[in-house]
Protein backbone atom coordinates (compact mmCIF):
# COMPACT_ATOMS: atom_id res chain seq x y z
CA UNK A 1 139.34 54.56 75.31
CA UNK A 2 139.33 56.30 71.84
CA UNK A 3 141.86 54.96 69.13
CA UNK A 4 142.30 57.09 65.56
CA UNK A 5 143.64 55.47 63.02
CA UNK A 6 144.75 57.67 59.85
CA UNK A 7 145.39 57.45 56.84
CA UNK A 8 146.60 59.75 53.71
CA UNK A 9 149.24 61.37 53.10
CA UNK A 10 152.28 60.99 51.22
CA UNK A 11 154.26 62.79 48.21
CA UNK A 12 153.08 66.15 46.60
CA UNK A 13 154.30 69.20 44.54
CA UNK A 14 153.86 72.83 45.96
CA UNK A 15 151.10 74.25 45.01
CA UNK A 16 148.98 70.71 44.90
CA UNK A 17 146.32 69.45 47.61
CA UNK A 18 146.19 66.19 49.57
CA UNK A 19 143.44 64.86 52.06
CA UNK A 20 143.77 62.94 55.51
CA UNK A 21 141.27 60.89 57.22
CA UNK A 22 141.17 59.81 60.88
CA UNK A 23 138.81 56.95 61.97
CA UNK A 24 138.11 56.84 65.67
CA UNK A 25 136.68 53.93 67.62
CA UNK A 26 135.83 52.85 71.19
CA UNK A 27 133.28 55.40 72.38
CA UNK A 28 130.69 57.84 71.71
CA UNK A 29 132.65 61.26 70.47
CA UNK A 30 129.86 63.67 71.51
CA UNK A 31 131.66 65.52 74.31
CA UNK A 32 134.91 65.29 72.05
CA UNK A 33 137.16 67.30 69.90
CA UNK A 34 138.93 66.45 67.21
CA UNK A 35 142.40 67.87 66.44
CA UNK A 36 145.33 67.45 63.58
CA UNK A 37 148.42 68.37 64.74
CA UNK A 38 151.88 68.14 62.81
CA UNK A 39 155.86 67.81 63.59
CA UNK A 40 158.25 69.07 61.31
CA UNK A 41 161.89 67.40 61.82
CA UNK A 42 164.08 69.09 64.40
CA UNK A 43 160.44 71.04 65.84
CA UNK A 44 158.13 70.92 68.39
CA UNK A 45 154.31 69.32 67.46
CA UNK A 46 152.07 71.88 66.52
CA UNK A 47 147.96 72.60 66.36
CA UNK A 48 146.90 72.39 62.69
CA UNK A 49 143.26 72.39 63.02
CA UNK A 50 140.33 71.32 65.37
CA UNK A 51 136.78 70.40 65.50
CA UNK A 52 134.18 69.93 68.14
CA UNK A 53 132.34 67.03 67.43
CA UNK A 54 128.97 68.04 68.09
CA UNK A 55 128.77 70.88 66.85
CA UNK A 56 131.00 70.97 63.98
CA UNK A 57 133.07 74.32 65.51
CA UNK A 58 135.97 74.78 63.76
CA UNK A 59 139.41 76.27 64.42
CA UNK A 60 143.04 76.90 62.94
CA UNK A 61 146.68 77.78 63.11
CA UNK A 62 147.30 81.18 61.12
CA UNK A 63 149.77 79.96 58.60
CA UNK A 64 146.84 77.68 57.32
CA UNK A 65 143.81 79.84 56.93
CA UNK A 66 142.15 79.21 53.67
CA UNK A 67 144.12 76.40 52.84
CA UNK A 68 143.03 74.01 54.93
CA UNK A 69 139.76 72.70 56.02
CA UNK A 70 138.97 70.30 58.78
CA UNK A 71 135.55 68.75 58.61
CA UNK A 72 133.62 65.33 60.22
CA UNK A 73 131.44 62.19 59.45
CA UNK A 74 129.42 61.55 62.12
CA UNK A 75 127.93 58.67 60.75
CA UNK A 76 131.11 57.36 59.73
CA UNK A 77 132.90 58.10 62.71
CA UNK A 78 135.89 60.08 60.80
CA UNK A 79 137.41 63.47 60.73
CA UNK A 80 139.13 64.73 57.65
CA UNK A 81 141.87 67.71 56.73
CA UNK A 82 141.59 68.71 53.02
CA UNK A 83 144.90 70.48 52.34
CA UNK A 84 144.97 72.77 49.36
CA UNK A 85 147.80 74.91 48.06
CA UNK A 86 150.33 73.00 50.28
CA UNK A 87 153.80 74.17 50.73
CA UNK A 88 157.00 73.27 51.01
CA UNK A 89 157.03 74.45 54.92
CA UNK A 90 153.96 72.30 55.21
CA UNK A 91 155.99 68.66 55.23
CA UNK A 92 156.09 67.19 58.45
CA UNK A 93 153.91 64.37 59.98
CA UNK A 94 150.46 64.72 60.47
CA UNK A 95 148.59 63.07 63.89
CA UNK A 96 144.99 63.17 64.48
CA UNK A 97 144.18 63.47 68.19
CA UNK A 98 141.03 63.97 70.56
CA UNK A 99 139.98 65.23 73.81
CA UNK A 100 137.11 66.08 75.67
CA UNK A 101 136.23 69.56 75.39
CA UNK A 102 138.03 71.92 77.10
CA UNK A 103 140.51 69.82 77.96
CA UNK A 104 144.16 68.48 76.79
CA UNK A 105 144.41 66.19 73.63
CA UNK A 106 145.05 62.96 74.98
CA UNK A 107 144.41 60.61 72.17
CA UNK A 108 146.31 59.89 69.42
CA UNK A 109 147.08 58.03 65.87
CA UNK A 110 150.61 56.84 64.46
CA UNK A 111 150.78 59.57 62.34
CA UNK A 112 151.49 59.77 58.57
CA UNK A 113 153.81 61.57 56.66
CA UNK A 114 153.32 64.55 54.27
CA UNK A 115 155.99 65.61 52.14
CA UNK A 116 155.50 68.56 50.12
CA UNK A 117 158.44 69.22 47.43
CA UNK A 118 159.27 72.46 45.91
């Protein structure tokens, strides 16, 4: 059983940059990914970014290219999103999440909020 914890967040002008961390406990993470997803108010949850734990592959949604960058501490047992440039379209909450490979994220934090004024 994997539980994330994160932490981060909060209150930021366009154009500025805020970081995320998500510790994970309760088991090895080798065969895992690691995911940051977000949910605007009114929307659906949406992929943000993802890593494979082992070997560091990355991935993201479109609108967050170059902006963003998802990376991990293996030794610390935490995943991180560095957003830069952030937008106003870019509030929502944030939730870190993991999965074995290949299959469905089925682990998840509280989430925290990002808020991102114009």
């Amino acid at each position: 059983q994997v539980q994330l914890v994160e932490s981060g967040g909060g209150l930021v002008q366009a154009g500025g940059s805020l970081g995320l961390a998500c510790a994970a406990s309760g088991g090895t993470l080798d065969r895992y990914a690691m995911g940051w997803f977000r949910q605007a108010p009114g929307k659906e949850r949406e992929f943000v970014a993802g890593v494979t734990w082992s070997a560091g592959t990355t991935s993201y949604r479109e609108s967050v290219k170059g902006r963003f960058t998802i990376s991990r501490d293996k030794a610390l047992n935490t995943v991180y999103l560095q957003m830069n440039s952030l937008k106003p379209e870019d509030t929502a909450v944030y939730f870190c999440a993991a999965s074995k490979v290949g299959r469905e994220y089925n682990y998840w934090g509280q989430g925290t909020q990002v808020t991102v004024s114009s």
